[in-house]
C-alpha atoms as a PDB file:
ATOM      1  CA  UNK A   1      45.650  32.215 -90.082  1.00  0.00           C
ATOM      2  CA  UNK A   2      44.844  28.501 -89.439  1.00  0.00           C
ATOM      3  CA  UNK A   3      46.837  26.251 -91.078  1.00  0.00           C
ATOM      4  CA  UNK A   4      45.112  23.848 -93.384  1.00  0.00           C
ATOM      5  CA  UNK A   5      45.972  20.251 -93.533  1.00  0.00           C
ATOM      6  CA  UNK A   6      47.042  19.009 -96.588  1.00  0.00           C
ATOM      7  CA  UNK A   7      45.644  15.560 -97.646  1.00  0.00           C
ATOM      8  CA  UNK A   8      48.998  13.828 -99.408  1.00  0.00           C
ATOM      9  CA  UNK A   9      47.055  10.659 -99.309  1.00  0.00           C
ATOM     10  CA  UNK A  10      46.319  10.577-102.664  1.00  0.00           C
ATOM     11  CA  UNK A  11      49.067  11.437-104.322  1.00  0.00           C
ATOM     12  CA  UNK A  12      51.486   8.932-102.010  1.00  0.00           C
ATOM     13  CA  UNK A  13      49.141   6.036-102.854  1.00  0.00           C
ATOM     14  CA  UNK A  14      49.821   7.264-106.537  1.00  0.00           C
ATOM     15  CA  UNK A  15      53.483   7.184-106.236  1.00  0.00           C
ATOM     16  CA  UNK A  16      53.279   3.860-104.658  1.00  0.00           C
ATOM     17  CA  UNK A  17      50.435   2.244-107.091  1.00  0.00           C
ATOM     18  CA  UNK A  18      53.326   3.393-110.007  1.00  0.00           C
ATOM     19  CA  UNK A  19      55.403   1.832-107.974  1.00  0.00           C
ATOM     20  CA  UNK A  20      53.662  -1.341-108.015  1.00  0.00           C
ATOM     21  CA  UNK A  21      53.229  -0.554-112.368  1.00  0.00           C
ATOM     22  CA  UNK A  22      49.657   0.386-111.507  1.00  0.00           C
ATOM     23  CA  UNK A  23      49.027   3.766-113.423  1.00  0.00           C
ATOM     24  CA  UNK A  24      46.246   6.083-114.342  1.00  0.00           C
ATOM     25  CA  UNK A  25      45.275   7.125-117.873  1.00  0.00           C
ATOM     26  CA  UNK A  26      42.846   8.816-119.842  1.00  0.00           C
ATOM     27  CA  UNK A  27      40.965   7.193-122.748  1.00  0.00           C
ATOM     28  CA  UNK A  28      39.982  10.097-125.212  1.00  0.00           C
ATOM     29  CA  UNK A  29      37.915   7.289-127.579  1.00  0.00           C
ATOM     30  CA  UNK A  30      36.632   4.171-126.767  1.00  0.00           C
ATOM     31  CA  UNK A  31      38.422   0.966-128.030  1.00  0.00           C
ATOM     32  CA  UNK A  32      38.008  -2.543-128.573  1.00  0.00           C
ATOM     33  CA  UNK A  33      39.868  -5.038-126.411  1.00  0.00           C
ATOM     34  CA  UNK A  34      40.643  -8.906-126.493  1.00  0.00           C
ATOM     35  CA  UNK A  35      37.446 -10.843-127.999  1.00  0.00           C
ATOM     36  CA  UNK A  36      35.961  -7.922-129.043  1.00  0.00           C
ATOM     37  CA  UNK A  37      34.880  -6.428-126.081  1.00  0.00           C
ATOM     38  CA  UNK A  38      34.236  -2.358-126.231  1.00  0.00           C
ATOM     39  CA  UNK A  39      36.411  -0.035-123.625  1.00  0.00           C
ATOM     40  CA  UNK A  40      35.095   2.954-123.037  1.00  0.00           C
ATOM     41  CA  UNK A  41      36.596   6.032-123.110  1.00  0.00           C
ATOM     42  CA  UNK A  42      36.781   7.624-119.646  1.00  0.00           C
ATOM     43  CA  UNK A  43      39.453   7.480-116.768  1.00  0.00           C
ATOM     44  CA  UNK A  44      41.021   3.847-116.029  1.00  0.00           C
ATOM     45  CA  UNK A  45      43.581   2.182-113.732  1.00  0.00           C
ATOM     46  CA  UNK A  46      45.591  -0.210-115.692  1.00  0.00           C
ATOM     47  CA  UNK A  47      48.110  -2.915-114.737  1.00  0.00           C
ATOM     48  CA  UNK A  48      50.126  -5.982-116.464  1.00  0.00           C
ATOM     49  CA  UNK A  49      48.641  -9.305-116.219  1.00  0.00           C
ATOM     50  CA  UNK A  50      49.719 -12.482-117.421  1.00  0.00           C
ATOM     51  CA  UNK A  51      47.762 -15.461-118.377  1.00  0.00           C
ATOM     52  CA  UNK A  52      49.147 -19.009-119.915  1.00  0.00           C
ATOM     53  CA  UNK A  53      52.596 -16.833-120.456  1.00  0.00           C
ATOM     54  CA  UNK A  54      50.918 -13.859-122.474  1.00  0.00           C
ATOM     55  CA  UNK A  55      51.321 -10.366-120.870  1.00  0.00           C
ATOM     56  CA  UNK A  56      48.042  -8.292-121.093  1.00  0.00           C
ATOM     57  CA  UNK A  57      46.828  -4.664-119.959  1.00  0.00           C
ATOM     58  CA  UNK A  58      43.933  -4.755-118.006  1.00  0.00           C
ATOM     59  CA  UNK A  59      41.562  -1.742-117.689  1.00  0.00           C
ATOM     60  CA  UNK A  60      39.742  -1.037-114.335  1.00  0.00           C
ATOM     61  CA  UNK A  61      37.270   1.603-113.032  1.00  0.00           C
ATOM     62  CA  UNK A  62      36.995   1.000-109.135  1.00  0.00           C
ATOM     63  CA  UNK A  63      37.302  -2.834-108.922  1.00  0.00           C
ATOM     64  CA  UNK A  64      35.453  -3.563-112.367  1.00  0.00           C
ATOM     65  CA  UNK A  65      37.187  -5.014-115.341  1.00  0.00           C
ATOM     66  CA  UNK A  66      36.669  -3.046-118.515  1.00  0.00           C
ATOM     67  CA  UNK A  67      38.158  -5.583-121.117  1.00  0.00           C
ATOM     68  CA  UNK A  68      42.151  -6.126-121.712  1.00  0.00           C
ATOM     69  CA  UNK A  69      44.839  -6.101-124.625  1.00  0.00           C
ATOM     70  CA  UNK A  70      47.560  -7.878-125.432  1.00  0.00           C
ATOM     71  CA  UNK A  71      50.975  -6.334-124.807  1.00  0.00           C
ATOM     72  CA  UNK A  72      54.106  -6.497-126.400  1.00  0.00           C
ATOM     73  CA  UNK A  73      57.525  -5.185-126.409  1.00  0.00           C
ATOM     74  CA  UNK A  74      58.352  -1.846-127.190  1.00  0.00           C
ATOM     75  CA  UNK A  75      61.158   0.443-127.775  1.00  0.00           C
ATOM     76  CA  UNK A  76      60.420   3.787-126.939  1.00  0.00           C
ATOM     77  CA  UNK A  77      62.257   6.529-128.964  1.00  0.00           C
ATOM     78  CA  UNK A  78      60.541   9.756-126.957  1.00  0.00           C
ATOM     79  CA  UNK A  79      61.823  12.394-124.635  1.00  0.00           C
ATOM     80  CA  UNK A  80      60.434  10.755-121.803  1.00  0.00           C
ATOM     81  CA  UNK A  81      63.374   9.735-119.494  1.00  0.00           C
ATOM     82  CA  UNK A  82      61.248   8.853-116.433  1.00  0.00           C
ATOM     83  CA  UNK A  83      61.294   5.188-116.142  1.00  0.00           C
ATOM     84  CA  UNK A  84      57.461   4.186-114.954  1.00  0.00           C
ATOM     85  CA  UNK A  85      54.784   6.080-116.606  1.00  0.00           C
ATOM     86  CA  UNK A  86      51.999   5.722-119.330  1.00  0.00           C
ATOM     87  CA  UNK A  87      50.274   7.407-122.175  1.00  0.00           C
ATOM     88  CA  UNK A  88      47.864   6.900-124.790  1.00  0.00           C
ATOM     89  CA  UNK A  89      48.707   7.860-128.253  1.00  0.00           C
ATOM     90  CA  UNK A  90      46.289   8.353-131.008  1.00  0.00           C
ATOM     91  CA  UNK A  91      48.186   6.396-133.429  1.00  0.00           C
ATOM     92  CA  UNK A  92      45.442   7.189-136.848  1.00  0.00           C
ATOM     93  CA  UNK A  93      42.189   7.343-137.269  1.00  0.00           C
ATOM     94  CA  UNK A  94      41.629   3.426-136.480  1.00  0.00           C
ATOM     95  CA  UNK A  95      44.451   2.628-134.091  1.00  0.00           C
ATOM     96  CA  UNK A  96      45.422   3.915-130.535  1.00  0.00           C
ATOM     97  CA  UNK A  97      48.594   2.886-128.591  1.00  0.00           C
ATOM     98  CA  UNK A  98      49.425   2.513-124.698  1.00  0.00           C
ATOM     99  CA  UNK A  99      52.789   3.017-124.110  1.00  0.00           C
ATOM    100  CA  UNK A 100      53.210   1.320-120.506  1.00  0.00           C
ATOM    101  CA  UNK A 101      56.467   1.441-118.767  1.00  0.00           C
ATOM    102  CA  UNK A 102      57.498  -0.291-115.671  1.00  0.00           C
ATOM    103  CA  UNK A 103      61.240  -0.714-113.727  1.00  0.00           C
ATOM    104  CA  UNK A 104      61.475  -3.841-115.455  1.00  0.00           C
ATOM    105  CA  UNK A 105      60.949  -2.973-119.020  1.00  0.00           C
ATOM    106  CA  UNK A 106      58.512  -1.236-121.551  1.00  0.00           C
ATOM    107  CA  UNK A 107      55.485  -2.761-123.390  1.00  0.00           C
ATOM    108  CA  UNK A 108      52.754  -1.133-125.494  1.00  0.00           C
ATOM    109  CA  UNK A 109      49.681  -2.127-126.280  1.00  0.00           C
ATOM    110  CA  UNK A 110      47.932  -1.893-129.541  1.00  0.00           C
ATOM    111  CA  UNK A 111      43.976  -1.485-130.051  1.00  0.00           C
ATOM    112  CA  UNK A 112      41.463  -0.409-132.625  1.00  0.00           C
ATOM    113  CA  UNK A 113      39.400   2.754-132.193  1.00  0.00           C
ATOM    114  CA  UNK A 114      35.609   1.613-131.526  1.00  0.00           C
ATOM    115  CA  UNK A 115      33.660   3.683-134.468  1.00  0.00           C
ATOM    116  CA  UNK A 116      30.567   2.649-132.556  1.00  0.00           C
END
């Protein structure tokens, strides 16, 4: 048979992009971000960003910016030993938190669930 050639593109550039404490997520609900601006659910990139010496998230699809949060420090109790990675946890009915991870340290992010 022939052999097929196996695109690895993607998932290097993902390795790297982690790397670089760019990662991938999920939003399962829309949310609402600094000055009230909605996020809505669907597939983002998201990387740390400071401005005047705060630390935000900022959500991307392609090149566009969705909206932001503010981050904070976290400690983070779970089973997850792998030092960069991120996830979204549905936190209640109202609030939803990003757990975001990098070499350097771990932050979270906290943001209300947009009811619509």
């Amino acid at each position: 048979g022939q052999d097929k050639e196996i695109d690895y593109g993607g998932e290097a550039k993902a390795i790297s992009d982690m790397k670089n404490g760019i990662y991938y997520i999920k939003l399962v609900v829309s949310i609402i971000g600094v000055d009230n601006k909605i996020i809505p659910l669907g597939h983002y990139k998201i990387q740390e960003k400071t401005i005047d010496n705060t630390d935000y998230l900022v959500f991307y699809q392609a090149n566009t910016e969705y909206g932001m949060l503010k981050l904070r420090k976290f400690q983070d109790n779970s089973s997850n030993n792998s030092m960069t990675y991120s996830r979204v946890d549905i936190v209640n009915d109202d609030i939803v938190r990003i757990v975001y991870s990098t070499i350097k340290d771990t932050k979270c992010a906290y943001a209300r669930i947009d009811k619509g």
